[in-house]
Protein backbone atom coordinates (compact mmCIF):
# COMPACT_ATOMS: atom_id res chain seq x y z
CA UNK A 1 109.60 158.05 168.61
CA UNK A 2 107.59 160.44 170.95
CA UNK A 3 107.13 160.48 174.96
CA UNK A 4 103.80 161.64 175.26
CA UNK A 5 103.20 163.06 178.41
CA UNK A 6 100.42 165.22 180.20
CA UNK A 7 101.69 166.98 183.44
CA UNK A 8 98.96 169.14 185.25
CA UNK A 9 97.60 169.72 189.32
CA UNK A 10 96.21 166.57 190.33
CA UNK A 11 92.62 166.45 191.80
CA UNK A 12 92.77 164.17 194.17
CA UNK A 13 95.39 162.33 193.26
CA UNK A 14 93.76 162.25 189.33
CA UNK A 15 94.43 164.14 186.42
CA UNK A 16 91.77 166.60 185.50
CA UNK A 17 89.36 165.26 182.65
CA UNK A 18 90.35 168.68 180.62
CA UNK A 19 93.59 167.88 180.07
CA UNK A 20 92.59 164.31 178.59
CA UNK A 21 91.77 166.72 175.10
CA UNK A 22 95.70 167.85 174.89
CA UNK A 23 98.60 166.12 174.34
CA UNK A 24 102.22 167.68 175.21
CA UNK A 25 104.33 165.96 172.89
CA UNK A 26 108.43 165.60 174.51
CA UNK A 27 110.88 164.87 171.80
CA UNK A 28 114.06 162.87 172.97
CA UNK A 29 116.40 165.89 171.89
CA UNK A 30 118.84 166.44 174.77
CA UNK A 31 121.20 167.90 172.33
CA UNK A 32 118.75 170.84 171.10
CA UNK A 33 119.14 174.25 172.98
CA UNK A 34 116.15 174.66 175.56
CA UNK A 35 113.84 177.26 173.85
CA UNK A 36 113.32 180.69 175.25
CA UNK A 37 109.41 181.23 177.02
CA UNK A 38 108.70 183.32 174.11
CA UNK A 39 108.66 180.92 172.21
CA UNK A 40 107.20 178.02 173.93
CA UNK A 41 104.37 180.80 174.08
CA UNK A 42 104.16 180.87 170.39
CA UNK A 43 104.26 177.15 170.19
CA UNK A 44 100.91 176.85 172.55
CA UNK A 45 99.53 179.93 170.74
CA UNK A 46 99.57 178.21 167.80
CA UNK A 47 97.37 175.83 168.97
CA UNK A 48 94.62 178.13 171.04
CA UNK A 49 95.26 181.67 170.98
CA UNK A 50 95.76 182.90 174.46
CA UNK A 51 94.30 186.33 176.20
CA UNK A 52 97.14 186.84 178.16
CA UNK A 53 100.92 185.66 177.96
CA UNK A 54 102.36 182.57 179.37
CA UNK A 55 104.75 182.66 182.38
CA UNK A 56 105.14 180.03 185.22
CA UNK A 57 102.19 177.83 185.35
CA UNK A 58 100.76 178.71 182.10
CA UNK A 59 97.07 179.14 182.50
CA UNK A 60 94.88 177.09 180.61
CA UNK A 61 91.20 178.86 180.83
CA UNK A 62 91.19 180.43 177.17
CA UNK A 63 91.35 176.43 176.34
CA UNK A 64 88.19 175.83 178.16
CA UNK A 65 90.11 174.37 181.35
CA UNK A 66 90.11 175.35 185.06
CA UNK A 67 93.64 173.56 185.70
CA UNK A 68 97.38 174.48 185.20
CA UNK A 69 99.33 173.42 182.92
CA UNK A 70 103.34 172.97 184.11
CA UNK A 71 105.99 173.58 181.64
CA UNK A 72 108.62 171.02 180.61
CA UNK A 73 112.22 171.82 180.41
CA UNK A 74 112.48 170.73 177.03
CA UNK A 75 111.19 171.51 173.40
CA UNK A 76 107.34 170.67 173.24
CA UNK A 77 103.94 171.48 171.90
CA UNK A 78 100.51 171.26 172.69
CA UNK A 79 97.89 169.29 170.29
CA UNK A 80 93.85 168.39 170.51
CA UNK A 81 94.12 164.78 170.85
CA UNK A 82 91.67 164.83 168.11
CA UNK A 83 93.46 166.41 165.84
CA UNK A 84 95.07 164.61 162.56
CA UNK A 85 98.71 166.20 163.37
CA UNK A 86 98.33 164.33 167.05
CA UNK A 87 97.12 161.23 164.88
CA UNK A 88 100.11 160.86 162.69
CA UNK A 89 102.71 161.97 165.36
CA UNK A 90 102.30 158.22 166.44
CA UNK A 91 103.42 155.49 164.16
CA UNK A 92 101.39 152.45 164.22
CA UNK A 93 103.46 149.81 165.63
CA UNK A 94 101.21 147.03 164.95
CA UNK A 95 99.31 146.46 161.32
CA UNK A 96 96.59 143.98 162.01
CA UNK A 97 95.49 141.47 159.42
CA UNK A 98 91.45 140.32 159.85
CA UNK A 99 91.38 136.61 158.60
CA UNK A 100 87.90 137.18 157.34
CA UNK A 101 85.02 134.21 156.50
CA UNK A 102 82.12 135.77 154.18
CA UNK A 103 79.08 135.28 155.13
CA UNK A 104 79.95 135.08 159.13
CA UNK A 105 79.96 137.48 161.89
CA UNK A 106 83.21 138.43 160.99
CA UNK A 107 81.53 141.68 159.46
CA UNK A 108 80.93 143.14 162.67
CA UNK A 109 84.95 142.95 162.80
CA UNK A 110 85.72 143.85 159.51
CA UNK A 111 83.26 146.76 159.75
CA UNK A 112 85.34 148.01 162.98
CA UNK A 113 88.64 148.28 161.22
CA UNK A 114 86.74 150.49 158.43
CA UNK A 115 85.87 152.69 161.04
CA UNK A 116 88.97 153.20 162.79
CA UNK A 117 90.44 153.22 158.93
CA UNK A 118 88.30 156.71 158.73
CA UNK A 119 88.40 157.88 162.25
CA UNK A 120 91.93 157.30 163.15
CA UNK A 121 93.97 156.67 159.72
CA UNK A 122 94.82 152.75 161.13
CA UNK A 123 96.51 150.62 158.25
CA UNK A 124 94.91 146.94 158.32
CA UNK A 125 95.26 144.09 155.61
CA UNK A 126 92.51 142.04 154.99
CA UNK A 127 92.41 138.12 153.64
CA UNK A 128 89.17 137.04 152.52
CA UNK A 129 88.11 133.32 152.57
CA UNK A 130 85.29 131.77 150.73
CA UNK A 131 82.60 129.36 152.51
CA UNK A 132 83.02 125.84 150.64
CA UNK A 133 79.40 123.81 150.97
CA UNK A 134 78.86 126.41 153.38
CA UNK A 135 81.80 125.37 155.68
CA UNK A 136 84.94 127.36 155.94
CA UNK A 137 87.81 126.76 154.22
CA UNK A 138 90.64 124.21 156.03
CA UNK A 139 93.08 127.20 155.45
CA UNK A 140 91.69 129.04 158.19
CA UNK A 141 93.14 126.06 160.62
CA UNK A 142 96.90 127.39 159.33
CA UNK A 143 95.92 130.73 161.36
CA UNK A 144 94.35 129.05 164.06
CA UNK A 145 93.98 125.08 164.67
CA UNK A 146 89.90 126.14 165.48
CA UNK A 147 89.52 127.26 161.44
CA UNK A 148 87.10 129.23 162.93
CA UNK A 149 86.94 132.73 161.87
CA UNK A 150 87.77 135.98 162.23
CA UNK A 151 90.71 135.83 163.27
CA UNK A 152 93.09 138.92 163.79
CA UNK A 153 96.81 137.98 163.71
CA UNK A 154 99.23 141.49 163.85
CA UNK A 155 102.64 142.12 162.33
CA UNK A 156 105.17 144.56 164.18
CA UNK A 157 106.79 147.54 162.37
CA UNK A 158 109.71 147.73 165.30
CA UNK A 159 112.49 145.79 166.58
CA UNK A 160 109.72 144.40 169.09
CA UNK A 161 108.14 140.78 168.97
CA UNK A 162 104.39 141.04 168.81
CA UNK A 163 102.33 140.93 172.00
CA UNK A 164 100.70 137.76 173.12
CA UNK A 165 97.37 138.86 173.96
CA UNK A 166 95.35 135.59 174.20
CA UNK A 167 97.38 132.11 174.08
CA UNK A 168 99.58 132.84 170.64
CA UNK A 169 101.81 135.34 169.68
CA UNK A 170 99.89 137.95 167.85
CA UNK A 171 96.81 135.74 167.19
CA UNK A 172 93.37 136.82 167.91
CA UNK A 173 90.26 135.11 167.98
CA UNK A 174 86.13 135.32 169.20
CA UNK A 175 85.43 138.44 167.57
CA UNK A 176 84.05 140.19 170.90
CA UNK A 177 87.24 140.04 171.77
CA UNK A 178 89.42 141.34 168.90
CA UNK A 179 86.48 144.27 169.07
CA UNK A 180 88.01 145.18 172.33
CA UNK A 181 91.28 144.77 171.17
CA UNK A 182 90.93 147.15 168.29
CA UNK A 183 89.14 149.58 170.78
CA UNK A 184 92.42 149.37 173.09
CA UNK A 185 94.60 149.71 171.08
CA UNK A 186 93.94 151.68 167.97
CA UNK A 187 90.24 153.56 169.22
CA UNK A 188 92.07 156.26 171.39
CA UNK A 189 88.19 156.78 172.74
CA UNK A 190 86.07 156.36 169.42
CA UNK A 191 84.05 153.70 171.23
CA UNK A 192 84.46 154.38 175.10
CA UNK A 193 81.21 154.89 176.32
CA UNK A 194 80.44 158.19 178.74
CA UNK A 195 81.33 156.84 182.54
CA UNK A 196 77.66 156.31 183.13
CA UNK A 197 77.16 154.52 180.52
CA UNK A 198 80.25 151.79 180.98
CA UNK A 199 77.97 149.38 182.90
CA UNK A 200 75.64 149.37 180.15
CA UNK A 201 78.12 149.19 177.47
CA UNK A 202 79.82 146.38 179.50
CA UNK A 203 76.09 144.49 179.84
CA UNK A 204 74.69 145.13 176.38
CA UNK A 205 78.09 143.03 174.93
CA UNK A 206 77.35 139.87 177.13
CA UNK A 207 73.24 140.22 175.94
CA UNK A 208 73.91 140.07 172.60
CA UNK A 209 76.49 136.92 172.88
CA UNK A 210 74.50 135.00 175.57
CA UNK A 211 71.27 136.23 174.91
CA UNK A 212 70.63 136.87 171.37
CA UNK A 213 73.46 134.82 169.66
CA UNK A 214 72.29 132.23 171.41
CA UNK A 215 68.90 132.37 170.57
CA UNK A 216 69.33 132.80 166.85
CA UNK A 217 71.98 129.57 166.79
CA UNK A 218 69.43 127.10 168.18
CA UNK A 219 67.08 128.47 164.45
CA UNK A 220 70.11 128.60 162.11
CA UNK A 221 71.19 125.24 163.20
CA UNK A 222 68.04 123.86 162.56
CA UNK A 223 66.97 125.68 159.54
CA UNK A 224 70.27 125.94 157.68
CA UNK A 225 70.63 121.70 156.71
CA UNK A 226 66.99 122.25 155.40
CA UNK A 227 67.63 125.01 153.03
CA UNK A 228 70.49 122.39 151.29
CA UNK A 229 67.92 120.08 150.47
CA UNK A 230 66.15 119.72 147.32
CA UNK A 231 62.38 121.77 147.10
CA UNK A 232 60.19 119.33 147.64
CA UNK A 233 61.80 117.15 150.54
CA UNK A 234 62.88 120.51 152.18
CA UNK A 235 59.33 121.84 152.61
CA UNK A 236 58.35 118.53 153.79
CA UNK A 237 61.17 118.67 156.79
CA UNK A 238 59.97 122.35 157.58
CA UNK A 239 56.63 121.27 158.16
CA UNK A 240 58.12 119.05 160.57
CA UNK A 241 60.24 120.92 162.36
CA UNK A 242 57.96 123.86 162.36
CA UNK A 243 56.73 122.92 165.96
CA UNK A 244 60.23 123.14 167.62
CA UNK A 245 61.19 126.22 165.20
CA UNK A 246 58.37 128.20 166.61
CA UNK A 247 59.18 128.12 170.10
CA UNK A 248 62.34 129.16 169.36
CA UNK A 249 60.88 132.13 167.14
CA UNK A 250 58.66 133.36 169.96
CA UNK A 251 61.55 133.55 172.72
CA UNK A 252 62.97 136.04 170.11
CA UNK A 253 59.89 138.16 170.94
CA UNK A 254 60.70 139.04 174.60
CA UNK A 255 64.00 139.40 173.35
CA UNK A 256 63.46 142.23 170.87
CA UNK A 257 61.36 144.04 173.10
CA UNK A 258 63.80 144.70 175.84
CA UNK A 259 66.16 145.68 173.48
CA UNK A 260 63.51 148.35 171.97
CA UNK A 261 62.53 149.49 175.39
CA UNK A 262 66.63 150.07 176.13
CA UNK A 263 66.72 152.58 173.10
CA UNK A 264 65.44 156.17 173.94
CA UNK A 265 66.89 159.80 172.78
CA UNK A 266 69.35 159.74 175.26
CA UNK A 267 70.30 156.69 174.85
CA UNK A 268 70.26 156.19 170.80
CA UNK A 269 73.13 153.71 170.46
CA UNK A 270 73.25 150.00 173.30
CA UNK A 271 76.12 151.38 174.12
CA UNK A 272 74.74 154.61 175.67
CA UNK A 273 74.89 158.08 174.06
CA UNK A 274 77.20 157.47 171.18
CA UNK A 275 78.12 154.10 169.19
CA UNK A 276 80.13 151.25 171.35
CA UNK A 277 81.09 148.14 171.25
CA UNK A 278 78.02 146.68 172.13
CA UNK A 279 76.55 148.13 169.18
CA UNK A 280 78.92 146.64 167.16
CA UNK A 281 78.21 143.16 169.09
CA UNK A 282 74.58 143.38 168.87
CA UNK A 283 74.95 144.41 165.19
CA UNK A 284 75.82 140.75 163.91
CA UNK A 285 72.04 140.05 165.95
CA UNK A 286 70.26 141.95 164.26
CA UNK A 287 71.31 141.54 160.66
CA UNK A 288 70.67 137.57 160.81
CA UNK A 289 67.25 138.42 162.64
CA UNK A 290 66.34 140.00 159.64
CA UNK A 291 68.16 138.67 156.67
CA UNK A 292 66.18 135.59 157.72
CA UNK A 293 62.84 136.92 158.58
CA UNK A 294 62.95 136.64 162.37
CA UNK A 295 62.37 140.59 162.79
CA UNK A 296 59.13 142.07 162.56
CA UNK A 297 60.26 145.69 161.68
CA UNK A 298 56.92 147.24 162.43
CA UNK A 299 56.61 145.89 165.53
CA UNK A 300 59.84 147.33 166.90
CA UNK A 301 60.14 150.95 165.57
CA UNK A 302 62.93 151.87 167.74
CA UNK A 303 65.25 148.91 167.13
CA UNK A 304 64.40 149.40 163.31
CA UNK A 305 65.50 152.85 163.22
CA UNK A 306 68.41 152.00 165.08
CA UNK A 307 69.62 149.26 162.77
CA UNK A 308 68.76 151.39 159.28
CA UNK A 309 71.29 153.72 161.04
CA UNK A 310 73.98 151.21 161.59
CA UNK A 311 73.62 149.72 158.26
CA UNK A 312 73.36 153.67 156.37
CA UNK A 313 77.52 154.58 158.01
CA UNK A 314 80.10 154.70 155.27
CA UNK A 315 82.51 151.83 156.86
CA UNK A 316 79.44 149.61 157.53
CA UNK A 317 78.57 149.81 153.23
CA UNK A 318 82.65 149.56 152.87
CA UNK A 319 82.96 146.31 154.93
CA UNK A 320 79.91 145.44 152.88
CA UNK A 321 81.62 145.97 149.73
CA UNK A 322 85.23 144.43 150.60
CA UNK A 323 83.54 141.36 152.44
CA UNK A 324 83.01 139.19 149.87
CA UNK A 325 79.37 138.52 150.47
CA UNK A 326 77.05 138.88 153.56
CA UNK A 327 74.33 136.33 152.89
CA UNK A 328 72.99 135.40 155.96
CA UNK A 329 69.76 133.53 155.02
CA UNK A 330 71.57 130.84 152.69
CA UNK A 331 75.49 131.55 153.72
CA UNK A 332 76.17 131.06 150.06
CA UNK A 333 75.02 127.69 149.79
C-alpha cells in the first residue's frame, strides 16, 4: 500500500492546479537507505526529461509548471496521473457488483462501469435479471427490500468492512446516485466537469430526473398496460386515451428544445465541454424518447447529433451487448 502525496508552494493557501497532473508516490520503506540526489534526479528524469539538474527545490518548468516541487526524504517517483503505471500502483479496494434489470435505466449505470472498465482498468461483476410480465424479478428484493433496480452493492478486497454510503452497508441504489458514486470513487476526473461548467453539470442532472423523467413516466405509465392488450381492444383504448396522451406529448416539445438550445460547440456534451454525469443522466431520456417515438429527430438537429454520439462510444455498444436487452418501447413484454 502507497501514501500518495503531492507537496508543492501553496497559492494562497491551495495547491497549484499543475501539480494535480503528478503524483509523488512515498513507499512505507523506513528500512531502505535514503537515495543519493543523483538518483532521485534520474527517477524524475525518467518521467520528463529535465534541462537542467535537480538540487533543492527541484524546478518543475520543463514539466509545463510555474511551481516548486519539494523533495521528500524518502525513496519516491514522479508519475502523470494519467498514466497506466499511476493506474495500477493503486489496488482497487472495492469491486462493485451492478444488480442490473434489462430493459430499465439501469443501462445508463451499466454503461458507466464500461467506461471506467476502459478508462481506468476498474474490475466490476455484473448480475443480470430478467423482467417477468414486464415486472422485475422478486430476487431483486434479496438486494434491496425496494426490488427496484440497479442496485450497486460492493465487496472489500482488505481487512476493512465496506463503507455505508446510503442506509446499508455497501448497498447502493437510485442510479443518479451510484453514477456519482462511481465518479467518486473510481473516475479520478473522467467525468468532472471544467470549474465553469460544475453548475451546469450539477443542473443538467436534476433536469433530466425532474424534468424529463418525469415527463416521459406520466406516457409510459399510460401507454405501457395498453401495449399488453390484445390488437383490437388495444387500439380501441388508444383512441381513448389519445386526448390525455397528447398533452403529455406536447410538454415534451418545450422540453427538447431547451435542451437543443443548451448544446453549442463549446458546449457539445450537458455536462459542459467534455462528457459528465449529466450526460449520462439525460442519456436514459433520450433513448426512451425515441425508442418510443416521442423524438422528432429532424426537428432537433443538435440533440440528435448529440445522442448518435453517445450511442456510437465503445462501452455504450458493450453495455448494450452484456445488458441483456434494452427494449424500451415494449420492456420485453
Amino acid at each position: 500500500m502507497h501514501d500518495l502525496t503531492v507537496v508543492a508552494q501553496r497559492s494562497q493557501g491551495q495547491l497549484p492546479k499543475e501539480v494535480s497532473k503528478y503524483i509523488v508516490i512515498r513507499p512505507r520503506l523506513p528500512s531502505l537507505p535514503r537515495p543519493s540526489q543523483a538518483t532521485r534526479s534520474q527517477q524524475l528524469e525518467s518521467w520528463c526529461p529535465l534541462q537542467e539538474p535537480l538540487s533543492g527545490d527541484e524546478s518543475l518548468r520543463s514539466m509545463g509548471c510555474q511551481h516548486q516541487l519539494h523533495l521528500l526524504p524518502d525513496i519516491m517517483t514522479i508519475e502523470p496521473r494519467s498514466s497506466a503505471a499511476y493506474l495500477h500502483k493503486m489496488p482497487q479496494t472495492l469491486i462493485p457488483t451492478l444488480h442490473h434489470l434489462n430493459h430499465s435505466t439501469s443501462h445508463r449505470c451499466l454503461w458507466a462501469l464500461e467506461e471506467l472498465k476502459q478508462a481506468r482498468n476498474i474490475e466490476y461483476k455484473l448480475v443480470c435479471y430478467e423482467r417477468q410480465t414486464g415486472q422485475a424479478p422478486s430476487e431483486l428484493k434479496r438486494v434491496f427490500p425496494l426490488g427496484k433496480s440497479p442496485i450497486l452493492t460492493l465487496e472489500s478486497t482488505t481487512d476493512e468492512p465496506v463503507p455505508t454510503v446510503q442506509v446499508f452497508p455497501g448497498v447502493l441504489t437510485e442510479g443518479q446516485l451510484i453514477l456519482r458514486f462511481l465518479s467518486d470513487e473510481y473516475g479520478q476526473g473522467l467525468w468532472d466537469p471544467a470549474k465553469e461548467d460544475k453548475n451546469r453539470d450539477l443542473f443538467f442532472q436534476g433536469f433530466a430526473v425532474m424534468t424529463l423523467a418525469t415527463s416521459i413516466n406520466h406516457l409510459v405509465i399510460i401507454e405501457s398496460p395498453i401495449s399488453a392488450l390484445p390488437v383490437g381492444l388495444s387500439s380501441l383504448v388508444n383512441l381513448m386515451v389519445s386526448p390525455i396522451t397528447s398533452i403529455f406529448k406536447r410538454g415534451l416539445t418545450p422540453i427538447f428544445e431547451f435542451l437543443e438550445d443548451a448544446l453549442s460547440q463549446d458546449k457539445p456534451f450537458f455536462s459542459g465541454s467534455k462528457l459528465g454525469l449529466a450526460d449520462f443522466d439525460i442519456s436514459w431520456g433520450m433513448d426512451i424518447t425515441s425508442q418510443r417515438g416521442y423524438f422528432d429527430a429532424s426537428k432537433f438537429p443538435k440533440l440528435h447529433a448529440w445522442h448518435e454520439k453517445i450511442k456510437a462510444r465503445l462501452s455504450y455498444r458493450a453495455a448494450l451487448e452484456i445488458g441483456s436487452g434494452y427494449d424500451l418501447k415494449t420492456f420485453g413484454l
